[in-house]
C-alpha atoms as a PDB file:
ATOM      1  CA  UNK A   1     -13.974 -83.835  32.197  1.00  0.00           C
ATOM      2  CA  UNK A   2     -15.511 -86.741  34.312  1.00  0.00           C
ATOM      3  CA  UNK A   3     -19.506 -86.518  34.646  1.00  0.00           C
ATOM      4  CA  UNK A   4     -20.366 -87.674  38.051  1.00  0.00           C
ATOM      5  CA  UNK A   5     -23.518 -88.309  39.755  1.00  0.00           C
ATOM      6  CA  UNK A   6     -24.452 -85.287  42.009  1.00  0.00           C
ATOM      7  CA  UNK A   7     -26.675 -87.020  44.707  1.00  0.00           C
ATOM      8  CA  UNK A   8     -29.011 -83.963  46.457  1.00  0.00           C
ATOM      9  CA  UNK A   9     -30.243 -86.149  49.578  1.00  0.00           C
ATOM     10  CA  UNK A  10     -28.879 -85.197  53.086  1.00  0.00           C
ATOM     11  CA  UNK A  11     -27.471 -88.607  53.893  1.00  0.00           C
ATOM     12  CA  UNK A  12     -24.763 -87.346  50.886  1.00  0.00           C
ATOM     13  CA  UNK A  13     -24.256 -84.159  51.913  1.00  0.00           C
ATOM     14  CA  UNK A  14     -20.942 -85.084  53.631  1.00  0.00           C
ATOM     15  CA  UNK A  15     -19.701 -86.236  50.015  1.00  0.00           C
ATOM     16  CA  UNK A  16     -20.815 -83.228  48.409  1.00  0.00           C
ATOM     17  CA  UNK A  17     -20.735 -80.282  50.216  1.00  0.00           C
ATOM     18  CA  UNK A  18     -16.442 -79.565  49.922  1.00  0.00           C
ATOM     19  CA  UNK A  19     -16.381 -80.875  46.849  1.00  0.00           C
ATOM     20  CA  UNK A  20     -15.680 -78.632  44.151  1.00  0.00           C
ATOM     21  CA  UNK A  21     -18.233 -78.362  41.650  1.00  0.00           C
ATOM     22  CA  UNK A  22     -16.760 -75.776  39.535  1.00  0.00           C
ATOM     23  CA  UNK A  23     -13.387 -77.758  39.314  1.00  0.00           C
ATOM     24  CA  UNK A  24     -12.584 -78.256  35.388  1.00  0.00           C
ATOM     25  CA  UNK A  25     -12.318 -81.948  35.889  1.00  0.00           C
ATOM     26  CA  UNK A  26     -15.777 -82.238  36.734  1.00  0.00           C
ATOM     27  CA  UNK A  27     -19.358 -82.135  35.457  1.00  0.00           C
ATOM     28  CA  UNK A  28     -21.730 -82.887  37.771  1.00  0.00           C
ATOM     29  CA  UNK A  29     -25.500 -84.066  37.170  1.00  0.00           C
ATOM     30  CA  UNK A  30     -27.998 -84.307  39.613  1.00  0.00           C
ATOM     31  CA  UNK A  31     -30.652 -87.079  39.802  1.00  0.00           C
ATOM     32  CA  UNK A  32     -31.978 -89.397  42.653  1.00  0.00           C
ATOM     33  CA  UNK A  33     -30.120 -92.606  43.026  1.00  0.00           C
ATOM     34  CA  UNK A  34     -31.973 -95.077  40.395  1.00  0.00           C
ATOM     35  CA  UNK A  35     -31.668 -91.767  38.190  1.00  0.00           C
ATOM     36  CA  UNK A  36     -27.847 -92.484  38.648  1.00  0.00           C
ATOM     37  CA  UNK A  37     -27.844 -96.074  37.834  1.00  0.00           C
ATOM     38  CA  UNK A  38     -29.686 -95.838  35.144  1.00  0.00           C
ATOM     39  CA  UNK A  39     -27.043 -93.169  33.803  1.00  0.00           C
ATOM     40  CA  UNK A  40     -24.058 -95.069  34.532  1.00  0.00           C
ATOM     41  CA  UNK A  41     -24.890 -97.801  32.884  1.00  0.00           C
ATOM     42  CA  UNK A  42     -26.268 -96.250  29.578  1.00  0.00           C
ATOM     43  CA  UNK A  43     -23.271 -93.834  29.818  1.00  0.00           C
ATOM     44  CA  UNK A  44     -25.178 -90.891  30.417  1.00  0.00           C
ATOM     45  CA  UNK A  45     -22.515 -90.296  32.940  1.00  0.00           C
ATOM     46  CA  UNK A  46     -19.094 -91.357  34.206  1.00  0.00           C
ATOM     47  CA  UNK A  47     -18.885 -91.785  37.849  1.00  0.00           C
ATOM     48  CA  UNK A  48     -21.654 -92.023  40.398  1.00  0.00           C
ATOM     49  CA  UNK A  49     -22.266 -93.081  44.031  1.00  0.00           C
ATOM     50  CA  UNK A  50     -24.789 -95.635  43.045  1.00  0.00           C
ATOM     51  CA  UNK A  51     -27.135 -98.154  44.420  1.00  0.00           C
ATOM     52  CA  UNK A  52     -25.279-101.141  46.112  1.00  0.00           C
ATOM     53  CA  UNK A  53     -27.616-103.687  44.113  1.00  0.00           C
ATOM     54  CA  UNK A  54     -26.854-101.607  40.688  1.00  0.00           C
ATOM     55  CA  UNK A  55     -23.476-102.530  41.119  1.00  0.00           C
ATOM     56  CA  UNK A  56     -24.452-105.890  41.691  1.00  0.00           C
ATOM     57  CA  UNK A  57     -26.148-105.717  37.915  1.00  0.00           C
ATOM     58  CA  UNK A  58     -22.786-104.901  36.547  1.00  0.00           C
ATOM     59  CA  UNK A  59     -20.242-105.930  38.416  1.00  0.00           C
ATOM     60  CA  UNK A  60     -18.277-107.318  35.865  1.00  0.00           C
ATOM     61  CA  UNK A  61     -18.274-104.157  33.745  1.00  0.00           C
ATOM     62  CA  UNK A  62     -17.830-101.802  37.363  1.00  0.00           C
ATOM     63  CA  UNK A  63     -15.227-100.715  39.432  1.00  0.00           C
ATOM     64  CA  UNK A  64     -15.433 -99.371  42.919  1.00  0.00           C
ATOM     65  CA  UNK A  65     -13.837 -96.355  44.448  1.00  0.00           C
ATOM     66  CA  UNK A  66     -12.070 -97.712  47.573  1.00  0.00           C
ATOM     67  CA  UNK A  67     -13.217 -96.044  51.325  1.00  0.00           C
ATOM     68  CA  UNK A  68     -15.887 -94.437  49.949  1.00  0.00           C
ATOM     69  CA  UNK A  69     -19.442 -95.345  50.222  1.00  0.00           C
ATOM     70  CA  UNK A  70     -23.102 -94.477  52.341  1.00  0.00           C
ATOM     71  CA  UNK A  71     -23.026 -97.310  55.231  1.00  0.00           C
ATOM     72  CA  UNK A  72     -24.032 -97.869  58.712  1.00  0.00           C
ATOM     73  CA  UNK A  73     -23.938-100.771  61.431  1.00  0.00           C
ATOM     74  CA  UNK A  74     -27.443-100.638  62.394  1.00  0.00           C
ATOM     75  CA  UNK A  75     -29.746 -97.173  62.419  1.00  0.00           C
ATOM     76  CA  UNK A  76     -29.918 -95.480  59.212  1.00  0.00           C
ATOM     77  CA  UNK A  77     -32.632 -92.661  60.019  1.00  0.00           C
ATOM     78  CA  UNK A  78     -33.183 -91.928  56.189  1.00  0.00           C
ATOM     79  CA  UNK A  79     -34.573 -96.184  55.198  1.00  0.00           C
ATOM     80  CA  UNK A  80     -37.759 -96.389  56.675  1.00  0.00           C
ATOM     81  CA  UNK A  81     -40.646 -99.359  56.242  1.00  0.00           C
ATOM     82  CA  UNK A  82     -44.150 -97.127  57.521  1.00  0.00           C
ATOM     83  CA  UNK A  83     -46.437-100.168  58.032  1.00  0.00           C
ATOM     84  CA  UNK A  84     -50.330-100.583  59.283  1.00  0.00           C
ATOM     85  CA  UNK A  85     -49.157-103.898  60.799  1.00  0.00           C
ATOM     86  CA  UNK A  86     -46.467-105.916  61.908  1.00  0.00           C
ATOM     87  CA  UNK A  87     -43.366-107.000  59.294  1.00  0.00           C
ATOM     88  CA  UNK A  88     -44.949-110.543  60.592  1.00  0.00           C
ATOM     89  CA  UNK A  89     -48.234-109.649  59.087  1.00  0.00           C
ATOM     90  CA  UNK A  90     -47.627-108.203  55.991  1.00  0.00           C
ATOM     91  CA  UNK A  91     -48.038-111.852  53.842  1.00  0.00           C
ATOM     92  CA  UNK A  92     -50.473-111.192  50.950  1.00  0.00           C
ATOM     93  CA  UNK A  93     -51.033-107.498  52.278  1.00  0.00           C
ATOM     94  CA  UNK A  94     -49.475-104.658  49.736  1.00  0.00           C
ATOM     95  CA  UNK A  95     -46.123-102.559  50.044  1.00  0.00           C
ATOM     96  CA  UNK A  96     -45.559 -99.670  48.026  1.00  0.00           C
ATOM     97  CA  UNK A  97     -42.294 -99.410  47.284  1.00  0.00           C
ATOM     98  CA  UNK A  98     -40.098 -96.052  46.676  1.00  0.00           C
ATOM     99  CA  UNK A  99     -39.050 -95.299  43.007  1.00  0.00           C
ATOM    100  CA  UNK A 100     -36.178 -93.538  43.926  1.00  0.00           C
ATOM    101  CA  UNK A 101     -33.524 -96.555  45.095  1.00  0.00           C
ATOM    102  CA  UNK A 102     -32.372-100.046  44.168  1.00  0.00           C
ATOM    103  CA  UNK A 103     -30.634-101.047  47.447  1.00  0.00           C
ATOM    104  CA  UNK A 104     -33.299-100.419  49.809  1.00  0.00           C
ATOM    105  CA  UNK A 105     -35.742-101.860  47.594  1.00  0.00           C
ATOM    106  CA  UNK A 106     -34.360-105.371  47.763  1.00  0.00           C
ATOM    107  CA  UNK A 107     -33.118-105.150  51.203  1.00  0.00           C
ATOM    108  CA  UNK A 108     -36.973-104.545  51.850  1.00  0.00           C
ATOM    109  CA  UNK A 109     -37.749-108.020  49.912  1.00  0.00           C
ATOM    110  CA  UNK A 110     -34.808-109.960  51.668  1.00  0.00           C
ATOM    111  CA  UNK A 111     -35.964-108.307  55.072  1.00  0.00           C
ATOM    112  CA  UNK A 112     -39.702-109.797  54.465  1.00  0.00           C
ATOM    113  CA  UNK A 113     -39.029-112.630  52.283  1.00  0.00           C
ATOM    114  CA  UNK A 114     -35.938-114.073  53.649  1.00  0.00           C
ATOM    115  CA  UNK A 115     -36.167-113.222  57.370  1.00  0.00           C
ATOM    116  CA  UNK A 116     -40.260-112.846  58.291  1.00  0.00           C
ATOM    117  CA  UNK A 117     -41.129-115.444  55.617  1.00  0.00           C
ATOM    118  CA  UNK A 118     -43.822-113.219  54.571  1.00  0.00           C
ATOM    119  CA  UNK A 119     -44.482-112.338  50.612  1.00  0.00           C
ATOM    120  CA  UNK A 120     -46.179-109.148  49.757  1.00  0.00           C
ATOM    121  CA  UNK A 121     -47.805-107.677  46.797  1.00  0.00           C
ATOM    122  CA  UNK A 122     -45.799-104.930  45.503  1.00  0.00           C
ATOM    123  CA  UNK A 123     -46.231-101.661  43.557  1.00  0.00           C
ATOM    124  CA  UNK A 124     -43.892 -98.450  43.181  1.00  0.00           C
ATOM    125  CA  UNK A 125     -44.977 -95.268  43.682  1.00  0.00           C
ATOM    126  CA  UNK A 126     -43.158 -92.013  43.958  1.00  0.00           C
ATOM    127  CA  UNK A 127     -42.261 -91.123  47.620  1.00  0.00           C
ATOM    128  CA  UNK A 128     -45.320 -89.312  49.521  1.00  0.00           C
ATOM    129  CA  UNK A 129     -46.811 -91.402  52.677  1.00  0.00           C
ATOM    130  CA  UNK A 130     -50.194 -90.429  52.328  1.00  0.00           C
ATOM    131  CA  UNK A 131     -50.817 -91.441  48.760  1.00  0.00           C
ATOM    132  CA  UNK A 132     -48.964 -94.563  49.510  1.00  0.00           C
ATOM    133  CA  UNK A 133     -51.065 -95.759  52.185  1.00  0.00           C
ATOM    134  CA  UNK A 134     -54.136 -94.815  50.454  1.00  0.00           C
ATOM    135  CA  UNK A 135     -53.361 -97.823  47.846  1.00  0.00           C
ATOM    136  CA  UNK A 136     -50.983 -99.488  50.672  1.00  0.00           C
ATOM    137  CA  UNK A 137     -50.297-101.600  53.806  1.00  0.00           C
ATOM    138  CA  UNK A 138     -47.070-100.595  54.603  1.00  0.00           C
ATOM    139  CA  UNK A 139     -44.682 -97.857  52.675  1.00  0.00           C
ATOM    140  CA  UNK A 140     -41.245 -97.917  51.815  1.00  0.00           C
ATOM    141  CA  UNK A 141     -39.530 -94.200  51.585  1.00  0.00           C
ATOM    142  CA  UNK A 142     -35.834 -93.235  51.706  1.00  0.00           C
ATOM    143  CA  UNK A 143     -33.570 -90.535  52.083  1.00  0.00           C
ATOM    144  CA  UNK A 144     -35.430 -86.783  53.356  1.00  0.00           C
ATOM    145  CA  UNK A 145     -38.655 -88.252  51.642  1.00  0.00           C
ATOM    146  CA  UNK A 146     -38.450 -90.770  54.875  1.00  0.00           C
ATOM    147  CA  UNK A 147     -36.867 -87.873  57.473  1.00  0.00           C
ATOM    148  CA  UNK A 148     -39.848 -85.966  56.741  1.00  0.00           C
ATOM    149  CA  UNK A 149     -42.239 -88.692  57.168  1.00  0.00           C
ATOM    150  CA  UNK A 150     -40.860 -89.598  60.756  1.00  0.00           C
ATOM    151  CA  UNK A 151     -40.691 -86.057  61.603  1.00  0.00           C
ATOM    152  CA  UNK A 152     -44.758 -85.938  61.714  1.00  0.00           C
ATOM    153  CA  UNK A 153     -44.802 -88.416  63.596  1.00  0.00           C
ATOM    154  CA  UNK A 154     -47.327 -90.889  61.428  1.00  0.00           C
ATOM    155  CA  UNK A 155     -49.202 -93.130  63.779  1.00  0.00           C
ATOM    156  CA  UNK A 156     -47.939 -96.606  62.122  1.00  0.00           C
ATOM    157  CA  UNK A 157     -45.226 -99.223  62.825  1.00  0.00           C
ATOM    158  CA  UNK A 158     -42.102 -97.520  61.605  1.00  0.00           C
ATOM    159  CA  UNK A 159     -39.402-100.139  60.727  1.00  0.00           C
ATOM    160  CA  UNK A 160     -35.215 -99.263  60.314  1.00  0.00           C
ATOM    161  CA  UNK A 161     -33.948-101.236  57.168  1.00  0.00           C
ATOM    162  CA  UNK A 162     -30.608-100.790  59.015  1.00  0.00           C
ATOM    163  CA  UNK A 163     -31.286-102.092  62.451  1.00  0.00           C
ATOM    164  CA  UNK A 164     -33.756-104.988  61.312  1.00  0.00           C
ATOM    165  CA  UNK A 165     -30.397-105.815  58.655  1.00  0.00           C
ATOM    166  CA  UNK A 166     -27.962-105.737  61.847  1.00  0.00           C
ATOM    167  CA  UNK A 167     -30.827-108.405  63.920  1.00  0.00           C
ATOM    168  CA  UNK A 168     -30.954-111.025  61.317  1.00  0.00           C
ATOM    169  CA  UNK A 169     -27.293-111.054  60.413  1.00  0.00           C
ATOM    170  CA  UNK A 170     -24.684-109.054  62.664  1.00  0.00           C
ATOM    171  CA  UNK A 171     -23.519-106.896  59.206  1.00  0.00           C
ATOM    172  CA  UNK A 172     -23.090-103.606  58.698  1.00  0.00           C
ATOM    173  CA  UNK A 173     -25.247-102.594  55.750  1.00  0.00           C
ATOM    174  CA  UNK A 174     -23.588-100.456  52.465  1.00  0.00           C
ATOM    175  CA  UNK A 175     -25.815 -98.627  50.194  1.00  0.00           C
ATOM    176  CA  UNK A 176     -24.456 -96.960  48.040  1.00  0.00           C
ATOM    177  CA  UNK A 177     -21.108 -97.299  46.703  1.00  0.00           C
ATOM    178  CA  UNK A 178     -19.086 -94.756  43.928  1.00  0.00           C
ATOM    179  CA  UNK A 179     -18.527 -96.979  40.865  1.00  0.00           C
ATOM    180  CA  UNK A 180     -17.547 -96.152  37.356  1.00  0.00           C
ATOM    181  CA  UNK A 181     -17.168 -98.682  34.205  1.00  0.00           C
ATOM    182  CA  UNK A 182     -13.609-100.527  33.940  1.00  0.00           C
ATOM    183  CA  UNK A 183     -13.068 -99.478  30.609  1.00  0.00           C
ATOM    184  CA  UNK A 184     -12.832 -95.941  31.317  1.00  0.00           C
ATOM    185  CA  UNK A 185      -9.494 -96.965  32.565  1.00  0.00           C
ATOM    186  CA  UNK A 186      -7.766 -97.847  29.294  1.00  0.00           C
ATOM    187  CA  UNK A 187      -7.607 -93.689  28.298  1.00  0.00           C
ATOM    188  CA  UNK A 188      -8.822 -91.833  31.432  1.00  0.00           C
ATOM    189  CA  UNK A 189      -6.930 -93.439  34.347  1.00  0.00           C
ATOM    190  CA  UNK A 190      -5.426 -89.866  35.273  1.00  0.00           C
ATOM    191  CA  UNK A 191      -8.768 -88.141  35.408  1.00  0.00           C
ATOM    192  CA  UNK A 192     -10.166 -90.806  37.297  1.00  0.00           C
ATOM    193  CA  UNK A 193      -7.347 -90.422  39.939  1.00  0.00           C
ATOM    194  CA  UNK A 194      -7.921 -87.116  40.584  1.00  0.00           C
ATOM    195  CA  UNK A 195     -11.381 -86.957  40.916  1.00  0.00           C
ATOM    196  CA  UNK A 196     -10.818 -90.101  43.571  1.00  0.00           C
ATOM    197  CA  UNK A 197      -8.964 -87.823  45.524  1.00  0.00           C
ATOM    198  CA  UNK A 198     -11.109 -84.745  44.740  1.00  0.00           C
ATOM    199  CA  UNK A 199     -13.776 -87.112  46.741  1.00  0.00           C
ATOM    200  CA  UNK A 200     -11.471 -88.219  49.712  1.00  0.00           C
ATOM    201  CA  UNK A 201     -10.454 -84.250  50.260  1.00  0.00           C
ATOM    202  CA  UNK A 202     -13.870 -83.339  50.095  1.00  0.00           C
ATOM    203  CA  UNK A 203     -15.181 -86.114  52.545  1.00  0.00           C
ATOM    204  CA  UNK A 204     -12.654 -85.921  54.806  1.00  0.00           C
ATOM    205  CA  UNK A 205     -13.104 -81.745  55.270  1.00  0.00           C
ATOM    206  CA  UNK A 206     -17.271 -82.274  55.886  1.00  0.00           C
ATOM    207  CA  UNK A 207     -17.009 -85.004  58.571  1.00  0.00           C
ATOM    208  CA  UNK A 208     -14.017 -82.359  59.871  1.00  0.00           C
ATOM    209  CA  UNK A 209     -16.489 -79.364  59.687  1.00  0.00           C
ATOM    210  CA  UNK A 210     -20.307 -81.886  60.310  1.00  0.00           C
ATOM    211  CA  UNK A 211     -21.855 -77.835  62.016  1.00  0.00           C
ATOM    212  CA  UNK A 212     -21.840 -76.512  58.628  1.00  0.00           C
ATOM    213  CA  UNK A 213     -23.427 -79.895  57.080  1.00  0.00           C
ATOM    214  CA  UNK A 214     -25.491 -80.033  59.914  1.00  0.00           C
ATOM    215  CA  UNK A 215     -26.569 -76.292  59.232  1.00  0.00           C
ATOM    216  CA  UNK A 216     -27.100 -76.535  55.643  1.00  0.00           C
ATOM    217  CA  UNK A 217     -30.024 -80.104  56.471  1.00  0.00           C
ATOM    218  CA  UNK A 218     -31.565 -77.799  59.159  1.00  0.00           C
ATOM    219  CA  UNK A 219     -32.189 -75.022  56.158  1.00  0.00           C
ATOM    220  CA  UNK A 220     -33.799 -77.612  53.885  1.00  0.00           C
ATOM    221  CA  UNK A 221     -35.465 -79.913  56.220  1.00  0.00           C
ATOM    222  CA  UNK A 222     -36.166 -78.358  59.423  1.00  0.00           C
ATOM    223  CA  UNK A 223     -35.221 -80.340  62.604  1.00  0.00           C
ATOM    224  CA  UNK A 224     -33.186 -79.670  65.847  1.00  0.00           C
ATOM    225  CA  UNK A 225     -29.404 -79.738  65.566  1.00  0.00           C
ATOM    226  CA  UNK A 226     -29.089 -82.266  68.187  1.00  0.00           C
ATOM    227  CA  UNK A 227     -31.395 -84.483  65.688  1.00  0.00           C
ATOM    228  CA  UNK A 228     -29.052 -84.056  62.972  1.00  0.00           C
ATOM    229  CA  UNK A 229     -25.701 -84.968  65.251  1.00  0.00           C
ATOM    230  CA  UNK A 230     -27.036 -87.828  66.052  1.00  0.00           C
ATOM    231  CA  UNK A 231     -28.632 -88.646  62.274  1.00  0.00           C
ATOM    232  CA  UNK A 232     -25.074 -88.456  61.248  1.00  0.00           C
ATOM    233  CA  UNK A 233     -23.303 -90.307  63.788  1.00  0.00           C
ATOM    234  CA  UNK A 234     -24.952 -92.981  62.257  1.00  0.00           C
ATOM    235  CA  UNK A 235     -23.341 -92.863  58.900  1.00  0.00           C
ATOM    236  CA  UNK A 236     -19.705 -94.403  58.002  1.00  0.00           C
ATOM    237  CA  UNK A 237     -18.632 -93.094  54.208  1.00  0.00           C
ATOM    238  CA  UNK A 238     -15.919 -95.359  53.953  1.00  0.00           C
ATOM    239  CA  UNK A 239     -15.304 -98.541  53.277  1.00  0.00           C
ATOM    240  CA  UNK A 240     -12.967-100.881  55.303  1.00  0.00           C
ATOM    241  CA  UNK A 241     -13.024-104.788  55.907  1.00  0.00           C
ATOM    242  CA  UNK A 242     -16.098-105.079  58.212  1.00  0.00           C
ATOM    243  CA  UNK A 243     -18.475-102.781  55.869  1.00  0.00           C
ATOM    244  CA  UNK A 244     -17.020-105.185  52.717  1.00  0.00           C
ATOM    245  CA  UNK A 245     -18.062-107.789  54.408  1.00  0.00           C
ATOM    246  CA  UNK A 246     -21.223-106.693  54.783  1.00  0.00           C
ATOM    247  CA  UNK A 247     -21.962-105.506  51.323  1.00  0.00           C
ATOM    248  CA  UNK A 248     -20.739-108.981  50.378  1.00  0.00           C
ATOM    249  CA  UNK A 249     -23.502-110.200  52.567  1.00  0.00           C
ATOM    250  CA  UNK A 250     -25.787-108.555  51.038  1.00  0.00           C
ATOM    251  CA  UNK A 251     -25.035-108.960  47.930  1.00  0.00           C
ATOM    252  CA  UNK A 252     -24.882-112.827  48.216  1.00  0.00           C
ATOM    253  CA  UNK A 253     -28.347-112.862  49.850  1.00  0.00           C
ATOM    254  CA  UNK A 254     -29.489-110.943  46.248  1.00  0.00           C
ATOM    255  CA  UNK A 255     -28.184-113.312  44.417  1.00  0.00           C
ATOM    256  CA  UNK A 256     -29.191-116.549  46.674  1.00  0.00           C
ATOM    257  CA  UNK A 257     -33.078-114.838  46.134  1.00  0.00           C
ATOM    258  CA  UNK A 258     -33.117-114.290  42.773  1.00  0.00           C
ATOM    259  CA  UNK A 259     -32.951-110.804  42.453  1.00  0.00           C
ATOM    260  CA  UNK A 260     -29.907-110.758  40.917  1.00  0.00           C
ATOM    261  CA  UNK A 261     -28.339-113.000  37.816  1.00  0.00           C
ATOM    262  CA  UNK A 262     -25.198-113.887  39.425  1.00  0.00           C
ATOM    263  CA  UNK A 263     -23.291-113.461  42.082  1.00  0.00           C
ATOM    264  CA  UNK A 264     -20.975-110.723  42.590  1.00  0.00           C
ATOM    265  CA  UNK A 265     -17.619-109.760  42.876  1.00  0.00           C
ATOM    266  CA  UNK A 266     -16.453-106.295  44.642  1.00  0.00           C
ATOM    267  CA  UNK A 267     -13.913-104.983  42.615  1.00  0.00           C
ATOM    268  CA  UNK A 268     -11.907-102.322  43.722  1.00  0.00           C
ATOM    269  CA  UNK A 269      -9.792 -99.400  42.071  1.00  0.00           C
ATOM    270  CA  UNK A 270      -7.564 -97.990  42.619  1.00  0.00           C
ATOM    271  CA  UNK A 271      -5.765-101.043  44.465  1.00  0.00           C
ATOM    272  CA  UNK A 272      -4.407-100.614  47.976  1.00  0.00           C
END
């Protein structure tokens, strides 16, 4: 039995919703995305779609899961900055930060450092607007924590990590990618090839049947269908050349600011 990360945000639905979770091969575990990389890399669990930047912390002890991943080129919907003022204005001012994701977190510091030239103070909070902009300047939430913060409306600057990624650089932008440790390999190899295609079936049979997903977000989050078509158009859950390029991208820009220890290299299995 493989324990994989079970990820319960709407942006993962697609990977989730066909997949069987009573299959014997499988064990799944549900947590929030750091929850996840935590897990995988105390071996809490097996398999996970991760943080991007978590598997930038391991990457020589990770491998990837080819054509599967959470990416866009440009809108995300679900990776909002809320923010008092300007990205401009935000030097010495204080962003909360989300405690529920990796990726988005230090996309957020490249975004401001990197590309506004502005430096924050930072603090992490768990996701709710209104306490964050109580100790706040500007707010960083993800997944339905940020769809339901847009959905009211909030009268603030509202920022898309996605489409301010695409303006400075041209890339598409990964964020989460389905890694496992390498050394699984060496007795589970057979396990691990099943479940890949376990995951391949199951996305390929949502983004065949998106009404049902698109259903399913509607009973949990509220929201038009016509919102949720278009929130989904947005998303790619593969991963071919142009979205490894970007991940290498960003990945390269963690490394060149220090947020991570080395540079990375993508590592895929199995090998195609």
């Amino acid at each position: 039995m493989i324990r994989i990360g079970h990820n319960p945000n709407t942006n993962m639905l697609p990977m989730f919703f066909f997949l069987q979770k009573d299959h014997p091969l499988i064990e799944a575990v549900t947590a929030e995305p750091t929850g996840h990389n935590a897990m995988l890399a105390d071996g809490r669990i097996d398999m996970a779609p991760i943080s991007a930047f978590s598997y930038g912390e391991h990457w020589k002890e990770y491998a990837i899961l080819p054509n599967l991943s959470v990416s866009t080129k440009g809108r995300v919907g679900s990776i909002l900055i809320f923010s008092k003022v300007p990205l401009k204005e935000l030097h010495g001012l204080t962003v909360a930060l989300t405690d529920t994701s990796a990726t988005s977190v230090n996309l957020t510091k490249i975004l401001l450092h990197h590309f506004n030239g502005v430096v924050p103070n930072y603090l992490t909070m768990s996701a709710n607007l209104q306490e964050m902009f109580a100790k706040a300047d500007a707010a960083l939430l993800i997944g339905d924590a940020a769809i339901q913060a847009a959905l009211l409306h909030p009268d603030c600057y509202i920022y898309d990590l996605g489409e301010e990624w695409l303006k400075y650089t041209g890339c598409s932008m990964t964020y989460a990618v389905w890694a496992f440790p390498k050394k699984l390999l060496t007795e589970r190899k057979q396990e691990i090839q099943a479940i890949y295609q376990l995951l391949l079936e199951a996305k390929a049979k949502a983004l065949c049947h998106i009404e049902n997903v698109i259903e399913t977000c509607r009973a949990m989050l509220g929201g038009s269908q016509d919102f949720w078509r278009d929130y989904f158009t947005q998303f790619n859950y593969g991963l071919d050349h142009p979205f490894v390029l970007g991940l290498n991208k960003y990945l390269d820009l963690c490394f060149e600011q220090n947020l991570l220890s080395s540079r990375p290299v993508l590592e895929f299995w199995p090998k195609e």
